[in-house]
Protein backbone atom coordinates (compact mmCIF):
# COMPACT_ATOMS: atom_id res chain seq x y z
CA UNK A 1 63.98 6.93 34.07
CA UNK A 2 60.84 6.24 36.49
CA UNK A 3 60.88 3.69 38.94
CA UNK A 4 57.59 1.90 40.00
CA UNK A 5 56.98 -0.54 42.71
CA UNK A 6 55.77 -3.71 41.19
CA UNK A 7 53.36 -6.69 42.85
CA UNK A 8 53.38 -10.01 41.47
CA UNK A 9 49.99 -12.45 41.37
CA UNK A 10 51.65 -13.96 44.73
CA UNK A 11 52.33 -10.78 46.57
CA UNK A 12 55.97 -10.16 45.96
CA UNK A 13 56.38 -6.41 45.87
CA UNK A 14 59.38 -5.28 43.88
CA UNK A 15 60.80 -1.87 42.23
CA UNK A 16 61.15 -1.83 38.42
CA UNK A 17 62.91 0.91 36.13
CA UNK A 18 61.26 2.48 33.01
CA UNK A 19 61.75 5.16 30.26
CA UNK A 20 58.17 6.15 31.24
CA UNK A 21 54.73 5.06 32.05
CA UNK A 22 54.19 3.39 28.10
CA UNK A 23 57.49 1.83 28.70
CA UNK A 24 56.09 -0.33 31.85
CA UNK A 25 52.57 -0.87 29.86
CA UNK A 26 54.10 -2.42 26.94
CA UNK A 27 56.28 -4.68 28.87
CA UNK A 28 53.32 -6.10 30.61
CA UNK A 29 51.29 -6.58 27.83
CA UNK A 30 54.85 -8.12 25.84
CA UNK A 31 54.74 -10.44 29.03
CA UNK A 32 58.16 -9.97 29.86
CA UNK A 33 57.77 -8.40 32.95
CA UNK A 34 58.28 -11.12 35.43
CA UNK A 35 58.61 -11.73 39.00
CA UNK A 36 62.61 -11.62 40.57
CA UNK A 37 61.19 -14.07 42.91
CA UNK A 38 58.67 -16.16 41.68
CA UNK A 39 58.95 -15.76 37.88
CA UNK A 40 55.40 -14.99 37.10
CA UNK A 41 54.80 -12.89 34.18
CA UNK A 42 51.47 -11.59 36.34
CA UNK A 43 52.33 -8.38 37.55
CA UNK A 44 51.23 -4.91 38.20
CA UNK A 45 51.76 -1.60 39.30
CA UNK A 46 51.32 -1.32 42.71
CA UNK A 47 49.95 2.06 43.61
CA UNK A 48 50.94 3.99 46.85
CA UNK A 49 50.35 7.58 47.98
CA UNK A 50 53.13 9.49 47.47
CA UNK A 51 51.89 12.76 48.70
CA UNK A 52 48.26 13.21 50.46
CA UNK A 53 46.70 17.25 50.22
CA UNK A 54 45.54 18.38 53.08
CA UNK A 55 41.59 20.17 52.62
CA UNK A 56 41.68 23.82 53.80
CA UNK A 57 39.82 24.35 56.83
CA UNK A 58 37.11 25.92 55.30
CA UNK A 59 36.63 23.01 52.37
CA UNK A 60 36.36 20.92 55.72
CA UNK A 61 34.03 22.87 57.35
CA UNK A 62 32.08 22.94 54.18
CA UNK A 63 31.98 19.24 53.80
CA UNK A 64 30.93 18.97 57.59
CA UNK A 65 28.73 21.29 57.35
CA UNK A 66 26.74 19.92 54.23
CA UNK A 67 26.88 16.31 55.43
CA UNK A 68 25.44 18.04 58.40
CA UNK A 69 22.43 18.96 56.24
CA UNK A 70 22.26 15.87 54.60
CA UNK A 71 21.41 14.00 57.85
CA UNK A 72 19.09 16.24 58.76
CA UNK A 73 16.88 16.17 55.42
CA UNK A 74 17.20 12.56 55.66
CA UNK A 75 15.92 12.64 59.52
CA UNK A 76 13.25 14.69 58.44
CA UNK A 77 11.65 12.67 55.36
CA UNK A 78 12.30 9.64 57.56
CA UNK A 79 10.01 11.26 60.30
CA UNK A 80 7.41 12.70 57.94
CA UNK A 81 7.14 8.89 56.45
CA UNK A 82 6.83 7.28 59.71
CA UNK A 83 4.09 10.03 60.80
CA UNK A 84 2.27 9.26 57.54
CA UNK A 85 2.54 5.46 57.34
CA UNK A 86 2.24 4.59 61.16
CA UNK A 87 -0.51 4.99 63.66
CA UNK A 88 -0.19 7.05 66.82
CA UNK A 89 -0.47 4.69 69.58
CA UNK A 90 1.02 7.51 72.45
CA UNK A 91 1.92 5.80 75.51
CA UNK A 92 0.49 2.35 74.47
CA UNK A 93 3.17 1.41 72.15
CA UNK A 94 4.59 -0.89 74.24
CA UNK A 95 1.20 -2.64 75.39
CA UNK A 96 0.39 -2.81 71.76
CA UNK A 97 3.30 -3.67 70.94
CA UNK A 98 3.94 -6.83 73.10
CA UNK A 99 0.08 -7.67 71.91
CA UNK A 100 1.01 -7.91 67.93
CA UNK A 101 4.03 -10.02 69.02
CA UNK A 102 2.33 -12.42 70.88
CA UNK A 103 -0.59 -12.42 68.41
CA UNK A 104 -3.43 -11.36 70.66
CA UNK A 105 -3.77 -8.22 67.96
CA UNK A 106 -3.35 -7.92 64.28
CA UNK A 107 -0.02 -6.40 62.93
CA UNK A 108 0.32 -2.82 61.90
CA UNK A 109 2.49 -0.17 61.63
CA UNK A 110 2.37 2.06 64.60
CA UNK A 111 4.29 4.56 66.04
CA UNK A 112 4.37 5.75 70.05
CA UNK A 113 6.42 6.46 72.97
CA UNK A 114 8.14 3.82 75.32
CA UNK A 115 9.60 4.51 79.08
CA UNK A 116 13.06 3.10 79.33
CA UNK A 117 11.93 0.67 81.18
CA UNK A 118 9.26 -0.53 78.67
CA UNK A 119 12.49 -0.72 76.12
CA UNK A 120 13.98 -2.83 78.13
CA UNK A 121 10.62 -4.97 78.13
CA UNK A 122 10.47 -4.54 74.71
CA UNK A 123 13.94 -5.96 74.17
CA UNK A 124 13.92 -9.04 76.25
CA UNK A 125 10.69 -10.12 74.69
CA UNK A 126 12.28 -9.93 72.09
CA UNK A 127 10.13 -7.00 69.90
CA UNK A 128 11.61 -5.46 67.43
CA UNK A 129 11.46 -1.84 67.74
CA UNK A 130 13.43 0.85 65.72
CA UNK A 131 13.22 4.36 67.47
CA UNK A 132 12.80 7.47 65.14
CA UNK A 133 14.22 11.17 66.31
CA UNK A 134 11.15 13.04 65.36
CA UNK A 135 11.82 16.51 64.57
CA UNK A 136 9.47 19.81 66.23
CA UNK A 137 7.83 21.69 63.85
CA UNK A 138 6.72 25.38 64.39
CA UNK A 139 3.49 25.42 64.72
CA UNK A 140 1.61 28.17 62.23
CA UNK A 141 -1.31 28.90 64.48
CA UNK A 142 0.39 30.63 67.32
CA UNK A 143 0.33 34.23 67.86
């Protein structure tokens, strides 16, 4: 014998005996599996951990450690996109910025650097602005 918790269509949870697993099936298809409570012949098997496993440290690490890598490729390609898709405003993001918002200059895509307190400009007027980590790359030309 096997003993399942049960959970009717209206939440009642319940325990139910069986020979085995084929034993429960064909009683619920039969329909004569009902509800002590409510009478409902709409029930299932309620499922419940009964024992978790535990990763080994190193499977952790591993998974850390390849998430790790994952974010980083993903920073990366997100970078190299911006870099190709957005102009280089430097230091006049902001002014530019605050320009396309308020219409004085056509949209475009840029990309540039912002003081803290031009974010804070930025963010009352209401501009939306999504920052970027852009990643150093060595640079092949130096000795």
């Amino acid at each position: 014998m096997i003993v399942f918790d049960l959970e009717c269509l209206n939440g009642h949870t319940f325990e139910g005996w069986f020979d085995d697993k084929k034993d429960l099936e064909k009683q619920q298809e039969q329909g004569i599996l009902t509800c002590p409570v409510c009478d409902t012949t709409s029930v299932v098997q309620k499922l419940h951990p009964i024992a978790i496993k535990k990763s080994s440290r190193a499977t952790t690490q591993k998974v850390l450690q390849d998430s790790q890598e994952a974010m980083a490729e993903l920073t990366e390609k997100v970078a190299e996109y911006v870099e190709k898709n957005y102009e280089d405003v430097g230091s006049d993001f902001s002014k530019t910025a605050l320009k396309m918002h308020y219409g004085a200059e056509d949209y475009k895509n840029i990309r540039g650097t912002t003081t803290k307190e031009e974010d804070k400009v930025l963010e009352k007027e209401g501009v939306p602005v999504l920052k970027v980590p852009v990643t150093k790359k060595p640079k092949d030309d130096l000795n």
